[in-house]
C-alpha atoms as a PDB file:
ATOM      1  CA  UNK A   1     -35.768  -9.246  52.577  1.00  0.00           C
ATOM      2  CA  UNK A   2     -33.682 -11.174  50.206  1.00  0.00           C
ATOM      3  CA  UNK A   3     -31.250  -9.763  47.443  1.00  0.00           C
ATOM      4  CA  UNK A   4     -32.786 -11.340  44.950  1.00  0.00           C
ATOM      5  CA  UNK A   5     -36.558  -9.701  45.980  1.00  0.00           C
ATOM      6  CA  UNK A   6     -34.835  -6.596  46.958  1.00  0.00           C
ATOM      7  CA  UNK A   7     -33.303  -6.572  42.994  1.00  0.00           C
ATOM      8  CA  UNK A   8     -37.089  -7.269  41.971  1.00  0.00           C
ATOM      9  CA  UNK A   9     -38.692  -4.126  43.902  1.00  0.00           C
ATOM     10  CA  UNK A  10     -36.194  -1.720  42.533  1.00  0.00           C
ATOM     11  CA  UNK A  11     -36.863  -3.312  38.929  1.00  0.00           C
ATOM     12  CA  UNK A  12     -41.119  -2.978  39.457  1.00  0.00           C
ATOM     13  CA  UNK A  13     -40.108   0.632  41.118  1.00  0.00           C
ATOM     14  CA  UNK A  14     -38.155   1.828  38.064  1.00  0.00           C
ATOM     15  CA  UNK A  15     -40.642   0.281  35.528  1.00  0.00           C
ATOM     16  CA  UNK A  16     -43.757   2.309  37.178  1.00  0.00           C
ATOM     17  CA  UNK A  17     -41.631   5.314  37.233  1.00  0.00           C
ATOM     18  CA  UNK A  18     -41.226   5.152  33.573  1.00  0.00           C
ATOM     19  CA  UNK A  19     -44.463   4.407  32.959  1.00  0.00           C
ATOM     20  CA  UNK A  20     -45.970   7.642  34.772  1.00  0.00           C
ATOM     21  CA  UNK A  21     -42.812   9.953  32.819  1.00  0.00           C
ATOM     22  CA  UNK A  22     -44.122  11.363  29.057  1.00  0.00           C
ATOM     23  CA  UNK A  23     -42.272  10.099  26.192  1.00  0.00           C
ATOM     24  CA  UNK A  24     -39.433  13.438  26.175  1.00  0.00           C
ATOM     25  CA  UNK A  25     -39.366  12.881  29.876  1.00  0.00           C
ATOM     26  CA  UNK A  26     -38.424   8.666  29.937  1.00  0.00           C
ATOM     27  CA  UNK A  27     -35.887   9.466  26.936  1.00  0.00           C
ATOM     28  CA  UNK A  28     -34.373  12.180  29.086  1.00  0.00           C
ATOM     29  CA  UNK A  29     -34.371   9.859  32.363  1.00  0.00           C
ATOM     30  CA  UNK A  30     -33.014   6.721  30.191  1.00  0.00           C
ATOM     31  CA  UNK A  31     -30.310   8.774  28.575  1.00  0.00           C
ATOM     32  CA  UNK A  32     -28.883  10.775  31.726  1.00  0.00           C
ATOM     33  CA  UNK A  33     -29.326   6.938  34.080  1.00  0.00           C
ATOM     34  CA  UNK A  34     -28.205   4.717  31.650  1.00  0.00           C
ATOM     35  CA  UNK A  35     -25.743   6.760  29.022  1.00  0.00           C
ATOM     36  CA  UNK A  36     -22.714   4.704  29.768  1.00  0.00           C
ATOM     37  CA  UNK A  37     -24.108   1.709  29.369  1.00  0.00           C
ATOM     38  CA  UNK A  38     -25.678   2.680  26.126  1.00  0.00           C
ATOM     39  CA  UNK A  39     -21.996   3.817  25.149  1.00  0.00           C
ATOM     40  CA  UNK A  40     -20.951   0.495  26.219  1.00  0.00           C
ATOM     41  CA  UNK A  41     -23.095  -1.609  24.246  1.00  0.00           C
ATOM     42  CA  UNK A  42     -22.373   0.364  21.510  1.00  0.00           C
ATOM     43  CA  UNK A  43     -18.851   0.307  21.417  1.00  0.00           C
ATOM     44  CA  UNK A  44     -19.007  -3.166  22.516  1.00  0.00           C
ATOM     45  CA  UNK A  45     -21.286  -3.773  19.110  1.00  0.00           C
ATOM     46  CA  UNK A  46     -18.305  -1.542  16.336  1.00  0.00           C
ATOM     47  CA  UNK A  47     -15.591  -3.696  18.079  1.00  0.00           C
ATOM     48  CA  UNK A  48     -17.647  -7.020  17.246  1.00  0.00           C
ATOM     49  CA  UNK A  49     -18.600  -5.718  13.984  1.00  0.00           C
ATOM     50  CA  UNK A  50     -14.885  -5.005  13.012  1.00  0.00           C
ATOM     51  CA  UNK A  51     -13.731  -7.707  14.148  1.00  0.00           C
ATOM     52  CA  UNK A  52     -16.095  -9.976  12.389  1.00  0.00           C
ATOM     53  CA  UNK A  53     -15.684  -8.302   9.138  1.00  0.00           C
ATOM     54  CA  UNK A  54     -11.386  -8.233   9.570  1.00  0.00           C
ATOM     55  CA  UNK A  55     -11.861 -11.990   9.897  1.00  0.00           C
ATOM     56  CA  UNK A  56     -14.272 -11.969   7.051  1.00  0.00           C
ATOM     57  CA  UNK A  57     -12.407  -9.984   4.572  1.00  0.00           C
ATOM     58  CA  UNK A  58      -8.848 -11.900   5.294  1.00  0.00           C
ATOM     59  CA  UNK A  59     -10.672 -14.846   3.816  1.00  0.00           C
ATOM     60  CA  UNK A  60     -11.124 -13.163   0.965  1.00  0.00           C
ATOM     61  CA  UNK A  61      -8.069 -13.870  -2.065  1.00  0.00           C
ATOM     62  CA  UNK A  62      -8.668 -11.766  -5.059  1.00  0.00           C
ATOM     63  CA  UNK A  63      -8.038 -13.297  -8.181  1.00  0.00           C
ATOM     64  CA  UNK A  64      -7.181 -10.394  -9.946  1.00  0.00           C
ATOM     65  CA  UNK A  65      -7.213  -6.703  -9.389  1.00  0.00           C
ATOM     66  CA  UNK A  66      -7.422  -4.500 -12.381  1.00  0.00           C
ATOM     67  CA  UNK A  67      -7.599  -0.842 -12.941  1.00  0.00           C
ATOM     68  CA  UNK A  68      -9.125   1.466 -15.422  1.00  0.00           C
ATOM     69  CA  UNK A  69      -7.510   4.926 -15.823  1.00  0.00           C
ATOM     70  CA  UNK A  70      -9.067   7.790 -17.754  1.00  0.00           C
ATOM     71  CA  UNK A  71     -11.601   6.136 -19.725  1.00  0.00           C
ATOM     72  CA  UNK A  72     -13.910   9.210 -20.825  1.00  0.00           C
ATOM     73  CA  UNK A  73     -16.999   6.825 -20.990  1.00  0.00           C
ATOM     74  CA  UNK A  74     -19.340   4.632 -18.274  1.00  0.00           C
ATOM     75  CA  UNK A  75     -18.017   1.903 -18.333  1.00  0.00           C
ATOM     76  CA  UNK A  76     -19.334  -1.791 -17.659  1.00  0.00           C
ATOM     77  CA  UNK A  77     -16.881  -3.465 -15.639  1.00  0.00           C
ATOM     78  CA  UNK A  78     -19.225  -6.088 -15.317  1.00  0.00           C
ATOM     79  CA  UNK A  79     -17.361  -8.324 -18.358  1.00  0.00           C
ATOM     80  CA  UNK A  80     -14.203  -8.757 -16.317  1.00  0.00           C
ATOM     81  CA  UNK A  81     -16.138  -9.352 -12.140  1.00  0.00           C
ATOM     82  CA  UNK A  82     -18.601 -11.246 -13.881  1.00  0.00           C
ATOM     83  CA  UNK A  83     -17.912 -12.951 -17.222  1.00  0.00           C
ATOM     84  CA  UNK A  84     -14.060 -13.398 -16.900  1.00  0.00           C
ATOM     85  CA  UNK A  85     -14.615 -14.543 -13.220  1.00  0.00           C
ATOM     86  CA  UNK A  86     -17.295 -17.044 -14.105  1.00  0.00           C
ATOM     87  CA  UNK A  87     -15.104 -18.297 -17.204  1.00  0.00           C
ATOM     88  CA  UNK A  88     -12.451 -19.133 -14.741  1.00  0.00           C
ATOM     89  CA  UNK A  89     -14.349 -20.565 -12.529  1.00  0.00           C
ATOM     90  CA  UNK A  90     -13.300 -18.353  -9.322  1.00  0.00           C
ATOM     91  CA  UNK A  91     -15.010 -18.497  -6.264  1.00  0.00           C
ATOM     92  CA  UNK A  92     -17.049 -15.934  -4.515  1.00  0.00           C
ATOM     93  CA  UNK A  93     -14.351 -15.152  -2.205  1.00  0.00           C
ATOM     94  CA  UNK A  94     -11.834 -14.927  -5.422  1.00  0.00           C
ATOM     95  CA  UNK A  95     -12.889 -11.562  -7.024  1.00  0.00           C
ATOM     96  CA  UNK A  96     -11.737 -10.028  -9.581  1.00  0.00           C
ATOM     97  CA  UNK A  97     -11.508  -6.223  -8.969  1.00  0.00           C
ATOM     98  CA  UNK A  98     -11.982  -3.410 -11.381  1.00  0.00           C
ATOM     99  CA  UNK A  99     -11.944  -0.091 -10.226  1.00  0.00           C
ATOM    100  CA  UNK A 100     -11.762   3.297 -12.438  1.00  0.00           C
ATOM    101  CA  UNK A 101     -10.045   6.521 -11.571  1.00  0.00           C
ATOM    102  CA  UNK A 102      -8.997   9.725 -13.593  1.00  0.00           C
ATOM    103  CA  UNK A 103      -5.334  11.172 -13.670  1.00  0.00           C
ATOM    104  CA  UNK A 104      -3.899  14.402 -15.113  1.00  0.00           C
ATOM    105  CA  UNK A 105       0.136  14.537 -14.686  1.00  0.00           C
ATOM    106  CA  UNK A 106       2.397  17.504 -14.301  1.00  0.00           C
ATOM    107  CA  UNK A 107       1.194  21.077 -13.757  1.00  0.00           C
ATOM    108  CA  UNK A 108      -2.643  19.561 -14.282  1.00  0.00           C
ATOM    109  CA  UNK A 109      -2.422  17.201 -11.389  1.00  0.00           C
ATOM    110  CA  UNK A 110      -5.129  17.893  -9.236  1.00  0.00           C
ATOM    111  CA  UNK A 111      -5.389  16.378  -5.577  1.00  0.00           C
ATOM    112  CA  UNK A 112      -7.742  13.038  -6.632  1.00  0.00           C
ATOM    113  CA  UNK A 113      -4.796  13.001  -9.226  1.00  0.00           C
ATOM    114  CA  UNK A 114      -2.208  12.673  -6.304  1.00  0.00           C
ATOM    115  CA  UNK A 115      -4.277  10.515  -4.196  1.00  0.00           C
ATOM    116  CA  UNK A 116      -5.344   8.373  -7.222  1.00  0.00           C
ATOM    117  CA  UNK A 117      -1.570   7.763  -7.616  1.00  0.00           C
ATOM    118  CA  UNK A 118      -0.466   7.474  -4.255  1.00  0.00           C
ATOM    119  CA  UNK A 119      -3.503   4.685  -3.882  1.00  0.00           C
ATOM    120  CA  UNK A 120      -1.599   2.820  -6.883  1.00  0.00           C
ATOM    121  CA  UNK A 121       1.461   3.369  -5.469  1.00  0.00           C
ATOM    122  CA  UNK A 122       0.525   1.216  -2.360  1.00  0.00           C
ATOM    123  CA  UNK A 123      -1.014  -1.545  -4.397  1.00  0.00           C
ATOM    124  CA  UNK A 124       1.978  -2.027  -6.124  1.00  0.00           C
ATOM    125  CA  UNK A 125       4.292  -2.234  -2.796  1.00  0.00           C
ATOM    126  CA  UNK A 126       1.515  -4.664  -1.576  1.00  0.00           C
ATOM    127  CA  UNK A 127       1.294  -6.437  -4.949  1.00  0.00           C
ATOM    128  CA  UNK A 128      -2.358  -5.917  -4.857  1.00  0.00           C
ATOM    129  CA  UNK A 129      -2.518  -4.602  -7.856  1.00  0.00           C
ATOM    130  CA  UNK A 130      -2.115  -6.935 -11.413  1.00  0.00           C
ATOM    131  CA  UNK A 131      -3.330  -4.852 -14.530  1.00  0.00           C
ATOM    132  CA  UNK A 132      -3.466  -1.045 -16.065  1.00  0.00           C
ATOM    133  CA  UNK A 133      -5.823  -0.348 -18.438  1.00  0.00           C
ATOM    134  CA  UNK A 134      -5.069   2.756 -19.538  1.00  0.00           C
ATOM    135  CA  UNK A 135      -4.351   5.952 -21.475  1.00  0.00           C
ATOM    136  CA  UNK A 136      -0.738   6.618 -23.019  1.00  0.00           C
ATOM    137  CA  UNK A 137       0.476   9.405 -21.075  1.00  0.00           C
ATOM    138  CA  UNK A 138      -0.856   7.180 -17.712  1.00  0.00           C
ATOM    139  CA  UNK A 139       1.195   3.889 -19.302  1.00  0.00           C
ATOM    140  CA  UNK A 140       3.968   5.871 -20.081  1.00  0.00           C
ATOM    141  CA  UNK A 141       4.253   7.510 -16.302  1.00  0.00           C
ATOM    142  CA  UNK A 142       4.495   3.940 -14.986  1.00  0.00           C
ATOM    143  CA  UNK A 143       6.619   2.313 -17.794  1.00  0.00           C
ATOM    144  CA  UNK A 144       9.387   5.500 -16.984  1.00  0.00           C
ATOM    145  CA  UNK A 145       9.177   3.858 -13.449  1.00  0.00           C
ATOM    146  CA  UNK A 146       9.720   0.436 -14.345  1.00  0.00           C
ATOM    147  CA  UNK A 147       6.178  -0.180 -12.952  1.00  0.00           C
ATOM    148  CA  UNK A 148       5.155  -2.443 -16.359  1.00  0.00           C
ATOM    149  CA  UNK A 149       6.578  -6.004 -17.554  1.00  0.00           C
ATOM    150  CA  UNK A 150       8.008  -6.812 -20.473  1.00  0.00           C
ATOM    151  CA  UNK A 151       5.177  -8.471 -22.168  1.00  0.00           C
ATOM    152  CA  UNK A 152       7.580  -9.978 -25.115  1.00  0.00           C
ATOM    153  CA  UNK A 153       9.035 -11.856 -22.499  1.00  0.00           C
ATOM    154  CA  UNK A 154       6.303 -12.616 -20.360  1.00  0.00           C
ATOM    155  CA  UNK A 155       3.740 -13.600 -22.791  1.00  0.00           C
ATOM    156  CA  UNK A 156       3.987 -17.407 -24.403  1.00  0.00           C
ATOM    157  CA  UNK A 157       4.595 -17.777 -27.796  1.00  0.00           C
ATOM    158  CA  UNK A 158       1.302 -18.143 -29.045  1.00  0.00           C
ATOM    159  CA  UNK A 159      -0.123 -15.112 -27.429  1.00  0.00           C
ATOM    160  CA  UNK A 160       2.624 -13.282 -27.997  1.00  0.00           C
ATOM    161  CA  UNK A 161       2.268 -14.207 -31.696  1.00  0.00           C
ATOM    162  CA  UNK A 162      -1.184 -13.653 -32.161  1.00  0.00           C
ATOM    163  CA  UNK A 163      -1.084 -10.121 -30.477  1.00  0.00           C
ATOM    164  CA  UNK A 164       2.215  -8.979 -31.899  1.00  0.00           C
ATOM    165  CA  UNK A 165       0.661  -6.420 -34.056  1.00  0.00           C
ATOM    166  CA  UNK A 166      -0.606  -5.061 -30.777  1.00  0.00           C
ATOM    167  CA  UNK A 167       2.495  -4.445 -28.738  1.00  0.00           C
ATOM    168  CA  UNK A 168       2.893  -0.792 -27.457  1.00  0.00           C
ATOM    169  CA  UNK A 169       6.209   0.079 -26.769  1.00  0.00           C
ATOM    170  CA  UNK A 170       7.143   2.450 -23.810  1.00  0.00           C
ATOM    171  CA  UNK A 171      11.072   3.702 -22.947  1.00  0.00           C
ATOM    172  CA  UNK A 172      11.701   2.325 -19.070  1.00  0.00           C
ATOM    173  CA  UNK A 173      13.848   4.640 -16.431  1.00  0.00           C
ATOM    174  CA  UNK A 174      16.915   4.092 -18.317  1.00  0.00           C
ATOM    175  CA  UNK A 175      15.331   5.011 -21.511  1.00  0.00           C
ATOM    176  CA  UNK A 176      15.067   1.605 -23.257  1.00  0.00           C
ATOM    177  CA  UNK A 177      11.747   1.228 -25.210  1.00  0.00           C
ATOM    178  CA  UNK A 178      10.164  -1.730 -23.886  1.00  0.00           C
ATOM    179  CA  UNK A 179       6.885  -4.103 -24.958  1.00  0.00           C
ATOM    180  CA  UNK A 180       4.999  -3.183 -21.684  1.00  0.00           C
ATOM    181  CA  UNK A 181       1.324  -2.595 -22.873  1.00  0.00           C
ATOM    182  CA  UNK A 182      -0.903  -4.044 -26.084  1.00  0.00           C
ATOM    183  CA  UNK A 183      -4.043  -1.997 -28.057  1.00  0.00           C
ATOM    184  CA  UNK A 184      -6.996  -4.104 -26.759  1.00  0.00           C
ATOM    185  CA  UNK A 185      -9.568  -1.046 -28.706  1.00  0.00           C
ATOM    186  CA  UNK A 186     -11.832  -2.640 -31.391  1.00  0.00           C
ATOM    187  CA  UNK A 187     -12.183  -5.972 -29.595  1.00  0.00           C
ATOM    188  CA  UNK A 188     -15.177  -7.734 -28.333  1.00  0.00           C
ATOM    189  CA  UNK A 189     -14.001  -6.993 -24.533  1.00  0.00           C
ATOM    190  CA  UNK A 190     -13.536  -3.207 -24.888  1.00  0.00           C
ATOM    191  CA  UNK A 191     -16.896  -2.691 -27.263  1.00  0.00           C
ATOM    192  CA  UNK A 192     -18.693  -4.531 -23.894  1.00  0.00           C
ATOM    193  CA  UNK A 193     -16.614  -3.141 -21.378  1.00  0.00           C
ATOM    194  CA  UNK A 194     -17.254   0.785 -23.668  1.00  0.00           C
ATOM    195  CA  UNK A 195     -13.325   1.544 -22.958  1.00  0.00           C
ATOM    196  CA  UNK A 196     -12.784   4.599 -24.651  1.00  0.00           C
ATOM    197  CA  UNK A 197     -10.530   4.238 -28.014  1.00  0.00           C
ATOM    198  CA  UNK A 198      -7.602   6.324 -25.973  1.00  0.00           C
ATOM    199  CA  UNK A 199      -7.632   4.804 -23.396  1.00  0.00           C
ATOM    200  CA  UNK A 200      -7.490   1.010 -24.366  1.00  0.00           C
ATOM    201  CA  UNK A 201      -4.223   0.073 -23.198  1.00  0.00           C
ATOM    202  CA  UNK A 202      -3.377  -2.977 -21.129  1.00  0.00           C
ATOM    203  CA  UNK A 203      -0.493  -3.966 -19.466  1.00  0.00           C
ATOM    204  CA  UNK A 204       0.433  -6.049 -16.654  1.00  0.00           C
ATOM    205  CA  UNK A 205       2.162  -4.684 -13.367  1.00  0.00           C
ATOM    206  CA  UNK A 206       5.853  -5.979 -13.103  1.00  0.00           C
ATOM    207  CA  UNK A 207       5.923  -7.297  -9.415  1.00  0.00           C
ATOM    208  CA  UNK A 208       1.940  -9.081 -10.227  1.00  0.00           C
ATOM    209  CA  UNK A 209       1.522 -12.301  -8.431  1.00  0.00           C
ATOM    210  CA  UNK A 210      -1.133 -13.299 -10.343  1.00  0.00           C
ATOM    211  CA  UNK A 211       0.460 -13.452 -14.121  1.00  0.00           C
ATOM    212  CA  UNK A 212      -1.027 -16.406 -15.385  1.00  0.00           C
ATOM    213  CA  UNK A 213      -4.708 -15.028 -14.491  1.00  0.00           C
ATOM    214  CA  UNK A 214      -3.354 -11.597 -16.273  1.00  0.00           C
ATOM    215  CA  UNK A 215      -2.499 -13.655 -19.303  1.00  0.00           C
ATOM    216  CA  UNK A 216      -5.342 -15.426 -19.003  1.00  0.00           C
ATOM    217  CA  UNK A 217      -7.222 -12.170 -19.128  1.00  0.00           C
ATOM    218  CA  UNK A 218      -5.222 -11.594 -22.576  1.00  0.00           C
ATOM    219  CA  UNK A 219      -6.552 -14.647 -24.088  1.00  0.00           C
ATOM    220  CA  UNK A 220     -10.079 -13.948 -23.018  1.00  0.00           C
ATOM    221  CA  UNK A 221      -9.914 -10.280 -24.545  1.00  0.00           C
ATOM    222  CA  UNK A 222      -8.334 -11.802 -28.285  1.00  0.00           C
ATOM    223  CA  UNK A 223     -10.140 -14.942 -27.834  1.00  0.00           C
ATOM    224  CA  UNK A 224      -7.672 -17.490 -27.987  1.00  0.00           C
END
């Protein structure tokens, strides 16, 4: 007898024996016979899957990566990974990011508080991260750690000059009080968006790559 019809007969021999085993019975059989296999093919199928979605996500370049801190209100962040996104004209794999969390400082910190932080933290090292939107006590944390630019000096002279009114100023680590942050409540943007009134603060992270999207933003939010 050849291999080949030898490899048939034990294939027809294991099908039959199936067939004559109850369903508890061929689950049983399949599982003890062929577990490593099934491990196999399953471990084979995670590796593929991460591997497909590392190469996947590295061809994705955010365009701009905003976060919301201690807004009291549901907010609909929909106005800045929508309608700012289509108004520049970004791509599907250029999204703009806007992601809320809730802080409490000092004796209050809780551990999402620490974690929260600690996730900022990392996007700034990275220089993932481009814009606060925040509270005062948040903006002031980060301004006392040189975390926020100097929006006199990074905004042109006609945004600067329309938004003057709205510069917030905040001391830096060595105490000076600097234009880091502007009052965006009681425009168009944060009546969509429903920022809450104490917590409509933006500024601009000091190591952002993206700026000119970031001031862009700016425009878009005072219409100009």
């Amino acid at each position: 007898m050849s291999l080949k019809e030898q490899l048939k007969n034990e294939i027809r021999a294991e099908r039959q024996k199936l067939k004559e085993m109850s369903l508890q019975d061929k689950l049983w059989y399949i599982w003890e016979y062929y577990k490593f296999h099934i491990g196999g093919i399953i471990a084979a199928a995670i590796i593929i899957s991460v591997i497909i979605t590392s190469v996947y996500n590295s061809t994705i370049h955010p365009a701009l990566h905003c976060i919301i801190i201690n807004s009291q209100s549901e907010l609909d962040t929909s106005v800045l990974e929508e309608d700012f996104h289509a108004l520049m004209g970004f791509e599907k794999k250029q999204p703009v990011y806007a992601e809320t969390m809730f802080i409490a400082y000092g004796d209050a910190a809780t551990e999402y508080s620490y974690a929260s932080m600690a996730k900022i933290s990392a996007l700034v090292a990275s220089k993932d991260l481009d814009v606060l939107i925040a509270d005062r006590e948040s903006l002031e944390h980060y301004g006392s750690m040189d975390g926020l630019a100097d929006l006199s000096q990074l905004l042109p002279a006609d945004v600067l000059s329309a938004a003057e009114s709205r510069l917030v100023f905040f001391p830096d680590s060595s105490g000076q009080s600097l234009a880091v942050s502007l009052d965006i409540s009681e425009t168009d943007f944060a009546r969509v968006m429903n920022l809450s009134e104490g917590a409509s603060y933006l500024s601009i992270i000091s190591n952002s790559t993206h700026t000119e999207t970031a001031i862009a933003l700016i425009r878009y939010i005072f219409g100009l």
